[in-house]
Protein backbone atom coordinates (compact mmCIF):
# COMPACT_ATOMS: atom_id res chain seq x y z
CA UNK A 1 -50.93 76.80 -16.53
CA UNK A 2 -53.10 75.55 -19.65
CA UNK A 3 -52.69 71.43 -20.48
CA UNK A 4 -52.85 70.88 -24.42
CA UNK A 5 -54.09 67.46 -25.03
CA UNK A 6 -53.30 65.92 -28.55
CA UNK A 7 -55.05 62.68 -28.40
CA UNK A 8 -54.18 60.39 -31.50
CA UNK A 9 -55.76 57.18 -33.12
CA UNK A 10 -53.48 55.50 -35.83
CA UNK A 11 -53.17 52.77 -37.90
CA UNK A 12 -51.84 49.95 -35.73
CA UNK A 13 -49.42 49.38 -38.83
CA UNK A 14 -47.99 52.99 -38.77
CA UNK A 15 -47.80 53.32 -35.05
CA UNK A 16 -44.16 52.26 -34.59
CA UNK A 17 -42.87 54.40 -37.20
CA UNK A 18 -45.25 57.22 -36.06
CA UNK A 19 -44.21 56.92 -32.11
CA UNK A 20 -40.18 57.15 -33.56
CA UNK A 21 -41.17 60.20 -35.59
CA UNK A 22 -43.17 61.71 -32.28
CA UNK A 23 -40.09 60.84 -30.04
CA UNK A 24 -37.27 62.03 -32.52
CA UNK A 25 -39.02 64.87 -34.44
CA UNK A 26 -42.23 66.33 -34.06
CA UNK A 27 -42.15 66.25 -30.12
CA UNK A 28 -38.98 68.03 -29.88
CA UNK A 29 -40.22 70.48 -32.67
CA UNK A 30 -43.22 71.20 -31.29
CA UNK A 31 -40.73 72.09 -27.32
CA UNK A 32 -38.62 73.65 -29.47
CA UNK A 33 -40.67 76.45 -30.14
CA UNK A 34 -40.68 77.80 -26.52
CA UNK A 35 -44.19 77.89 -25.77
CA UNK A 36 -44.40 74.63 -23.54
CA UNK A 37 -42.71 73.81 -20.76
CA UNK A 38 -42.86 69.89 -21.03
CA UNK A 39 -44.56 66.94 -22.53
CA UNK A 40 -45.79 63.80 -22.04
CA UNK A 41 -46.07 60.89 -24.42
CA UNK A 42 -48.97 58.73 -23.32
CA UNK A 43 -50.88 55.79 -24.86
CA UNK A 44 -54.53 55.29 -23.52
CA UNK A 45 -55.34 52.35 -22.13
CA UNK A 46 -58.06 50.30 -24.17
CA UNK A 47 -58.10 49.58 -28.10
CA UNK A 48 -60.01 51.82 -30.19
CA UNK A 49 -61.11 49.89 -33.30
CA UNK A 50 -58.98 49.81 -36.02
CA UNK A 51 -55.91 51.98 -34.36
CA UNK A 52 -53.66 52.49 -31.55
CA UNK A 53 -54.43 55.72 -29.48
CA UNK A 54 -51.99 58.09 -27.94
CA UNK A 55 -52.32 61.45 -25.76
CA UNK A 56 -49.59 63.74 -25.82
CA UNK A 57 -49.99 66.25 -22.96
CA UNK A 58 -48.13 69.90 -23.71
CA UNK A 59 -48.25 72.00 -20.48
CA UNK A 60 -47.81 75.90 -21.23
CA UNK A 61 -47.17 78.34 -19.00
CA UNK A 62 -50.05 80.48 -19.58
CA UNK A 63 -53.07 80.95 -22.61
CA UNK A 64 -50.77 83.49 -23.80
CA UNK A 65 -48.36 80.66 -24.85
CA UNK A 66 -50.54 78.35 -26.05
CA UNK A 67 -52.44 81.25 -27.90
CA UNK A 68 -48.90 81.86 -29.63
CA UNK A 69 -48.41 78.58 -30.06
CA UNK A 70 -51.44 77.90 -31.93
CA UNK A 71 -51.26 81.23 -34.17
CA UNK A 72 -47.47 81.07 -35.03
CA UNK A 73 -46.49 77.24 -35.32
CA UNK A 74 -49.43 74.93 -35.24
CA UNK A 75 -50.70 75.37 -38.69
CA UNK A 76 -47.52 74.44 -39.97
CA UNK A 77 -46.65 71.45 -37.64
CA UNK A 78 -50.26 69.99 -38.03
CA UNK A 79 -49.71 70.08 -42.04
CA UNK A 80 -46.32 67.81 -41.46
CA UNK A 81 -47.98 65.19 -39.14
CA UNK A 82 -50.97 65.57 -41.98
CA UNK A 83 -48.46 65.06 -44.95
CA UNK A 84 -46.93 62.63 -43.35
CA UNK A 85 -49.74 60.32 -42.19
CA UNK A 86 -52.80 61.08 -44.06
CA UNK A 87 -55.64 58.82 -44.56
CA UNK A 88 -53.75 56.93 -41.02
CA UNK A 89 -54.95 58.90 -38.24
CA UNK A 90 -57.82 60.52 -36.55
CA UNK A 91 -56.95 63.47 -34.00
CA UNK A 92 -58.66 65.55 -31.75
CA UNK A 93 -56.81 68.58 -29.43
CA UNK A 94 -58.51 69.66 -26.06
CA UNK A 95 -57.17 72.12 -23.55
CA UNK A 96 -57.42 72.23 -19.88
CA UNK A 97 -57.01 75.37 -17.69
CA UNK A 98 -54.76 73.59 -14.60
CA UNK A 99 -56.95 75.19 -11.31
CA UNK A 100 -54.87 73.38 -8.66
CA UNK A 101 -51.79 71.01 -8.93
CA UNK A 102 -50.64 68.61 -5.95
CA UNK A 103 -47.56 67.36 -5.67
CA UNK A 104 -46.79 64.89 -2.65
């Protein structure tokens, strides 16, 4: 399994409206296309100056997905979350390759 980390500064004064769009649209776009098996919505502990920050943690099944994911749907889904909030955020992506996962 490959974790895709969105993590997400933004202005404290969008962040409300931003979190409803995340929960209500861009979240459930972003599942919808089939190349994720979940997500978490996270906010990280600790203020950044000058903006709230959030991870949102996409787990795919494989690179494959996540490979499809980033070729097929991402360009477009970035440019919505850019239209939509430009000049309010700061975003960086990182993926994780999942070695081992323990569940008590």
């Amino acid at each position: 399994m490959v974790l895709y980390n969105v993590t997400v500064s933004i202005d404290p004064e969008a962040a409300i409206e931003w979190l409803d769009w995340m929960r209500s649209k861009h979240i459930p776009d972003v599942l919808q296309t089939g190349c994720f098996l979940e997500c978490k919505l996270s906010r990280v502990n600790g203020e950044e100056e000058g903006g709230q920050t959030y991870a949102v943690l996409y787990l795919a099944k494989d690179q494959l997905a996540l490979d499809r994911y980033q070729q097929d749907f991402a360009p477009a889904l970035q440019q919505e979350h850019l239209s939509r909030y430009q000049g309010r955020f700061a975003a960086f992506r990182t993926t994780l390759d999942v070695i081992e996962a323990f569940v008590p």
